[in-house]
N, C-alpha and C. Protein backbone atom coordinates (compact mmCIF):
# COMPACT_ATOMS: atom_id res chain seq x y z
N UNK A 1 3.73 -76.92 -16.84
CA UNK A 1 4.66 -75.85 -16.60
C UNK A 1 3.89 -74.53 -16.66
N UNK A 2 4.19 -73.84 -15.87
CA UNK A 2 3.72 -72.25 -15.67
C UNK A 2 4.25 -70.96 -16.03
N UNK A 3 4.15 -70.30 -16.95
CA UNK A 3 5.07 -69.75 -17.78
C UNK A 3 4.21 -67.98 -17.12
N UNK A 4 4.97 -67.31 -16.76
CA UNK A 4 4.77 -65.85 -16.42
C UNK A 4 5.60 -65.14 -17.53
N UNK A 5 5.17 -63.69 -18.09
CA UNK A 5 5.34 -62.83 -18.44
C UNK A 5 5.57 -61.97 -18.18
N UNK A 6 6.89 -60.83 -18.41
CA UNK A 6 6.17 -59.31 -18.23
C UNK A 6 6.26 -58.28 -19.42
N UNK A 7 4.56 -58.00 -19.27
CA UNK A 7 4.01 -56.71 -20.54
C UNK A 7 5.64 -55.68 -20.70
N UNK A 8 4.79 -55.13 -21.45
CA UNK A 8 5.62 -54.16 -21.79
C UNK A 8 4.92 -52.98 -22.05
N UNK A 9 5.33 -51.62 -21.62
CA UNK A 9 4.23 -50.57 -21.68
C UNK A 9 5.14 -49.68 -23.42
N UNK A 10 3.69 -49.10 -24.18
CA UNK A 10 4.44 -48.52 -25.09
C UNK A 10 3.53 -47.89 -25.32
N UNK A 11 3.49 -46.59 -25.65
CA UNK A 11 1.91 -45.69 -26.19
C UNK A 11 2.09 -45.90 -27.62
N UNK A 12 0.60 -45.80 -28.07
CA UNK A 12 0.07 -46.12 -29.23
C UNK A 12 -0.74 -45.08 -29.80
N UNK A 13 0.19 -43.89 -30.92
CA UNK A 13 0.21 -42.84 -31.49
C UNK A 13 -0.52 -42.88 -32.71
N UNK A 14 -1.79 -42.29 -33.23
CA UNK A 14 -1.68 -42.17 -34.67
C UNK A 14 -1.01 -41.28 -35.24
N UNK A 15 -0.86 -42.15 -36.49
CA UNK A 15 0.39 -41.24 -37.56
C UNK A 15 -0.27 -39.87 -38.25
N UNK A 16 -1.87 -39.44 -37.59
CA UNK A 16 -1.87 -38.71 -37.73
C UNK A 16 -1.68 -37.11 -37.57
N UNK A 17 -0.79 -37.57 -36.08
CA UNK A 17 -0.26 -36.43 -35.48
C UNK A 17 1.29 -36.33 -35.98
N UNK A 18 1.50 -36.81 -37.17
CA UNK A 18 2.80 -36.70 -37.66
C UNK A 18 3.04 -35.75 -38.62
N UNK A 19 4.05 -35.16 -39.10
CA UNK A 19 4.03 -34.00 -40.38
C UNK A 19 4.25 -34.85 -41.44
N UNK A 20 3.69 -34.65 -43.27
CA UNK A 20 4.16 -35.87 -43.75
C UNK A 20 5.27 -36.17 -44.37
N UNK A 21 6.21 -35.28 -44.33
CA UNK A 21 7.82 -35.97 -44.39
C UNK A 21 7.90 -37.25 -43.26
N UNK A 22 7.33 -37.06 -42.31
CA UNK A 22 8.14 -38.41 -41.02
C UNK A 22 7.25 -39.45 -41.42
N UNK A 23 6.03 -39.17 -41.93
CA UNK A 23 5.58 -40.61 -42.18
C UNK A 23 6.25 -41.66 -43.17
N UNK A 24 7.07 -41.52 -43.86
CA UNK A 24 8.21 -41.73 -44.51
C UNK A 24 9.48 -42.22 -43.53
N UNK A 25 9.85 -41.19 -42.96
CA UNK A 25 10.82 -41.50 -41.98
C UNK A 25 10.98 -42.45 -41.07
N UNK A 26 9.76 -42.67 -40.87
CA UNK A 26 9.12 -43.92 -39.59
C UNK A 26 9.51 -44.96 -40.19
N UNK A 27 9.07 -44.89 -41.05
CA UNK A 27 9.36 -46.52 -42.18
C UNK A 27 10.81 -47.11 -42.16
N UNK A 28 11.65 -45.72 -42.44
CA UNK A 28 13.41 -46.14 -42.21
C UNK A 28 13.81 -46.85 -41.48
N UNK A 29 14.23 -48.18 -41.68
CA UNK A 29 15.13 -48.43 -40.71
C UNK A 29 16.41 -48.35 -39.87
N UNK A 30 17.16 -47.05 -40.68
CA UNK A 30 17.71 -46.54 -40.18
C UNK A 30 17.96 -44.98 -39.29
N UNK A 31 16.51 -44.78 -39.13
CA UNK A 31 15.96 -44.06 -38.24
C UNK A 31 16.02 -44.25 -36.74
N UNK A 32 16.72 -43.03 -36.17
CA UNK A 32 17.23 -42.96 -34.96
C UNK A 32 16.09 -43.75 -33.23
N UNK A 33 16.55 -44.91 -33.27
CA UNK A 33 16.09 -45.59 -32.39
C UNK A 33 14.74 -46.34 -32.87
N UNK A 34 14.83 -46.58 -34.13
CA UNK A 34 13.85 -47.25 -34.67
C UNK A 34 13.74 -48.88 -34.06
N UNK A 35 12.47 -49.03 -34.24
CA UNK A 35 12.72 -50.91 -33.68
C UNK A 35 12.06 -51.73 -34.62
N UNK A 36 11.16 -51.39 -35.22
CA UNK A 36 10.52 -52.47 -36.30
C UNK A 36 9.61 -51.73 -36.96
N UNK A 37 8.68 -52.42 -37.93
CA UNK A 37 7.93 -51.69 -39.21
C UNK A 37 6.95 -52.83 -38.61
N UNK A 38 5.81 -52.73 -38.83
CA UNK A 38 4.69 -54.12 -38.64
C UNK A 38 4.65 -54.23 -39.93
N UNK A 39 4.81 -55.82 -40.21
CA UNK A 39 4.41 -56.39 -41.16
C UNK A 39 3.34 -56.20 -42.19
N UNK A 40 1.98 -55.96 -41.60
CA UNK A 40 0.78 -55.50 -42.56
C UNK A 40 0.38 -54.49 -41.71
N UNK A 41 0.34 -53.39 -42.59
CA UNK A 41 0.12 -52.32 -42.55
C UNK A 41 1.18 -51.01 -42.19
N UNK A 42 0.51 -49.91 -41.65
CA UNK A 42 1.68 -48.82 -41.38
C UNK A 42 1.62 -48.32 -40.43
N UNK A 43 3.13 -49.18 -40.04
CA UNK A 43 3.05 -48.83 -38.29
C UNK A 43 4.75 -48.61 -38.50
N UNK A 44 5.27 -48.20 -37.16
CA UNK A 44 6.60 -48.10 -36.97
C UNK A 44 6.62 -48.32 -35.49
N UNK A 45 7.93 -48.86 -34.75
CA UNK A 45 8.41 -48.87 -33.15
C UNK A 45 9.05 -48.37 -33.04
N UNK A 46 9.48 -47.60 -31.62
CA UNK A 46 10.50 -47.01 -31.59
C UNK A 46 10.51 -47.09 -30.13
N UNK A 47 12.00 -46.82 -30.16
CA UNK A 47 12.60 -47.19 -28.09
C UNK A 47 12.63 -45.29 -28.47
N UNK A 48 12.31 -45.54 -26.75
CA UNK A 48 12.47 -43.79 -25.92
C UNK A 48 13.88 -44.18 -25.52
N UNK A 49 13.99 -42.80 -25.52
CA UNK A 49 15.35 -42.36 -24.52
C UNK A 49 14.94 -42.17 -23.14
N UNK A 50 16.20 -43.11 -22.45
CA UNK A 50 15.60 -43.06 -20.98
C UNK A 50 16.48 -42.39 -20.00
N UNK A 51 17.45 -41.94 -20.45
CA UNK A 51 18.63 -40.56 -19.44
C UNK A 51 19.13 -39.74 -20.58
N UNK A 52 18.88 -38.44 -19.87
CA UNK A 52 19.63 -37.44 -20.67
C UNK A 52 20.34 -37.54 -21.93
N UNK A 53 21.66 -38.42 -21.55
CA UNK A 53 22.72 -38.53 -22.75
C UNK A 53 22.18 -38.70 -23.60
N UNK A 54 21.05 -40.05 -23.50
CA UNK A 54 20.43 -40.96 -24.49
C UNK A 54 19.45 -39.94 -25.25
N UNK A 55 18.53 -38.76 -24.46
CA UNK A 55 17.85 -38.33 -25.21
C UNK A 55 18.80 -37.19 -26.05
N UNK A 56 19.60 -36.48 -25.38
CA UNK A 56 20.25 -35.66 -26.44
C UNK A 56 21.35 -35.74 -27.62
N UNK A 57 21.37 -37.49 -27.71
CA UNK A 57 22.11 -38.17 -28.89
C UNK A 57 20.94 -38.43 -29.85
N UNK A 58 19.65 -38.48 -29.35
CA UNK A 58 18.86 -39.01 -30.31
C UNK A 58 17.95 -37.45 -30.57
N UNK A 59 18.17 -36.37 -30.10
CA UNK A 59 17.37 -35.38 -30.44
C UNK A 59 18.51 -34.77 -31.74
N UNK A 60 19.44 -35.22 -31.43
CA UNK A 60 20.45 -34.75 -33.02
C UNK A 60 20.44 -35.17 -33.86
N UNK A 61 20.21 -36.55 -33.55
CA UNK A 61 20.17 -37.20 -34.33
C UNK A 61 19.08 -37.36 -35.16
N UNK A 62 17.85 -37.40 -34.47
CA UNK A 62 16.43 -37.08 -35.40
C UNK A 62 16.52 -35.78 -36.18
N UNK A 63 17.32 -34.86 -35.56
CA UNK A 63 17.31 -33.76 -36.19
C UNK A 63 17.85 -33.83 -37.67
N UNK A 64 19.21 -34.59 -37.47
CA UNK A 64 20.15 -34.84 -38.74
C UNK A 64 19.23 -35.40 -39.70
N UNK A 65 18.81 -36.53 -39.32
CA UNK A 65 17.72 -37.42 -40.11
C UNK A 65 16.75 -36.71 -40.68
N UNK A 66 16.06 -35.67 -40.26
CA UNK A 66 14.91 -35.03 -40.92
C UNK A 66 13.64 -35.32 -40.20
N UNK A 67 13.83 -35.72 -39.80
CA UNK A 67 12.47 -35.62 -38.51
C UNK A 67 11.92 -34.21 -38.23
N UNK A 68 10.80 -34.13 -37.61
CA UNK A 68 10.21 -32.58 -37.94
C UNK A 68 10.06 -32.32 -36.54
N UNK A 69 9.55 -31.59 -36.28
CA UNK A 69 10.26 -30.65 -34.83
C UNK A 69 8.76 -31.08 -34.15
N UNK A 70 8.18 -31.68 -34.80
CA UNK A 70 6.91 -31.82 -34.09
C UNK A 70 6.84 -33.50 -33.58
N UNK A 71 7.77 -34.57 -34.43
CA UNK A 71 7.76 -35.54 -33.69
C UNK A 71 8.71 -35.72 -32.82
N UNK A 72 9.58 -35.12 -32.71
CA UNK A 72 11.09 -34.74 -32.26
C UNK A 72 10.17 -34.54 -30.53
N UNK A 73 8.98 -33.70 -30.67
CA UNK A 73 8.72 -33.31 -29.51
C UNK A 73 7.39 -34.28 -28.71
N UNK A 74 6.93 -34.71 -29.67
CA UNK A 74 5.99 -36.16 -29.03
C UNK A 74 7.28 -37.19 -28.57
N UNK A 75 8.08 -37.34 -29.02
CA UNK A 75 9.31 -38.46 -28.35
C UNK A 75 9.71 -37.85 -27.02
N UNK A 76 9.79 -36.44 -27.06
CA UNK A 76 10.77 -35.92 -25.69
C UNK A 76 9.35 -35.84 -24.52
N UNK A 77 7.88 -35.64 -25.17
CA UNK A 77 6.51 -36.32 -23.99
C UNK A 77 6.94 -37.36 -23.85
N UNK A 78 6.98 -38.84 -24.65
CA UNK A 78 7.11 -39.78 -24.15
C UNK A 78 8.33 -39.84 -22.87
N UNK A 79 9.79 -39.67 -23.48
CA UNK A 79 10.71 -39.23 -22.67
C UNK A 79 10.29 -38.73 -21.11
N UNK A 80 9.94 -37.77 -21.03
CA UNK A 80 9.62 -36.98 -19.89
C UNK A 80 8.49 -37.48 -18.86
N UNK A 81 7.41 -38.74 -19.74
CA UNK A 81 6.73 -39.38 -18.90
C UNK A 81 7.29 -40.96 -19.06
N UNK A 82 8.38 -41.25 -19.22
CA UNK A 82 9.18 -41.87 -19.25
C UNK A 82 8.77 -43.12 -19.39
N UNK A 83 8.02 -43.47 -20.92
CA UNK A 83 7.45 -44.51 -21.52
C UNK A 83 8.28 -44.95 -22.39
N UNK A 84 8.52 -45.80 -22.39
CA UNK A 84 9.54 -46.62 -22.94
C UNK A 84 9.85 -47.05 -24.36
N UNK A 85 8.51 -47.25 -24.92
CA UNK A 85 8.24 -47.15 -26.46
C UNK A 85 7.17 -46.68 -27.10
N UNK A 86 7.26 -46.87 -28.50
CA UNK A 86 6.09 -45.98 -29.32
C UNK A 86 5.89 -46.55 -30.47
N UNK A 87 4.67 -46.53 -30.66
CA UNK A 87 3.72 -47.33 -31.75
C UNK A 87 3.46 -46.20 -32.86
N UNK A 88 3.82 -45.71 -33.86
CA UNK A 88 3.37 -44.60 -34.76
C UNK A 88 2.12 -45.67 -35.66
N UNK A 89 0.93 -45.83 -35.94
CA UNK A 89 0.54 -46.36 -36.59
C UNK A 89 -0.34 -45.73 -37.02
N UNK A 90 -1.08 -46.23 -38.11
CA UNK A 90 -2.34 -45.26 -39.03
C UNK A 90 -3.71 -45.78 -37.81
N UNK A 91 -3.23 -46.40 -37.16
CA UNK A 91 -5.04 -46.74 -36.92
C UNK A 91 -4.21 -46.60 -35.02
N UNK A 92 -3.87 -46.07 -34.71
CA UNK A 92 -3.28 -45.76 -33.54
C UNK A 92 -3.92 -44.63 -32.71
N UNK A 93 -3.48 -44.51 -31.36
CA UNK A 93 -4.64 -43.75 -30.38
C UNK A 93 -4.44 -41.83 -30.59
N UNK A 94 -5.01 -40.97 -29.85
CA UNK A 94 -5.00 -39.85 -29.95
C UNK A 94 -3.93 -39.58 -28.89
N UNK A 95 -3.96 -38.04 -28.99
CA UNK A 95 -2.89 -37.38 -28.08
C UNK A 95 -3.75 -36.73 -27.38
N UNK A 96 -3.72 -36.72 -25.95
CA UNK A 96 -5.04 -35.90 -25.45
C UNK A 96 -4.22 -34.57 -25.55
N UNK A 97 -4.58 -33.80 -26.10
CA UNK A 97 -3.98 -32.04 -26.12
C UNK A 97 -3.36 -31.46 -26.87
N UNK A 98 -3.36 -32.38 -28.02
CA UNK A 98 -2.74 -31.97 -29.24
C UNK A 98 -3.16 -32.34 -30.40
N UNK A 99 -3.50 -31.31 -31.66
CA UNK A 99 -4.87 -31.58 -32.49
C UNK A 99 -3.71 -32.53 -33.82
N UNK A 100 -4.56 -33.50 -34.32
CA UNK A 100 -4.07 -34.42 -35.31
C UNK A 100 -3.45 -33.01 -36.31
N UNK A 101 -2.99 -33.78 -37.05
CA UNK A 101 -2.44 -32.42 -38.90
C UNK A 101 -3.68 -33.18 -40.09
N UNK A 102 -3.60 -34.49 -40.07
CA UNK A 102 -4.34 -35.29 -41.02
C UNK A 102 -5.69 -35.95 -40.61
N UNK A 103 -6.16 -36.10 -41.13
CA UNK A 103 -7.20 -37.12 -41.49
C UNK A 103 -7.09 -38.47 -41.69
């Protein structure tokens, strides 16, 4: 039997472009459009918003939550290049154009 797949595209963020209240936040699972925690280690998923409505229910909603205005706005890049999910992890890729906060 021949079994096909299809990938799934998701960018892969380090958490060091995060402020550190959200590195906390990420972890929540009841964090606005959250999808999972990885098992070992510190990572978080999260679904994009993919029309309007969707992003401006979840930009209030991060807001309500405590999310910081700086990941609030790496979600609305993803959004706008209309990637579908997001990897926050400690050992995760760079942002080309935007300088880390941490180490």
């Amino acid at each position: 039997m021949q079994m096909k797949f299809e990938g799934m595209i998701f960018a892969d963020i380090s958490t060091s472009y995060l402020e550190e209240p959200d590195l906390k936040l990420i972890q929540d699972q009841a964090a606005p459009n959250h999808l999972a925690n990885h098992d070992h280690g510190f990572a978080a998923f999260f679904w994009v918003p993919s029309t309007l409505e969707e992003w401006t229910q979840f930009d209030e909603a991060a807001k309500q939550f405590g999310f910081s205005r700086r990941f609030i706005e790496i979600m609305k890049e993803l959004y706008n290049r209309k990637i579908p999910r997001v990897c926050f992890d400690a050992s995760g890729g760079d942002i080309e154009g935007l300088d880390p906060l941490q180490k």
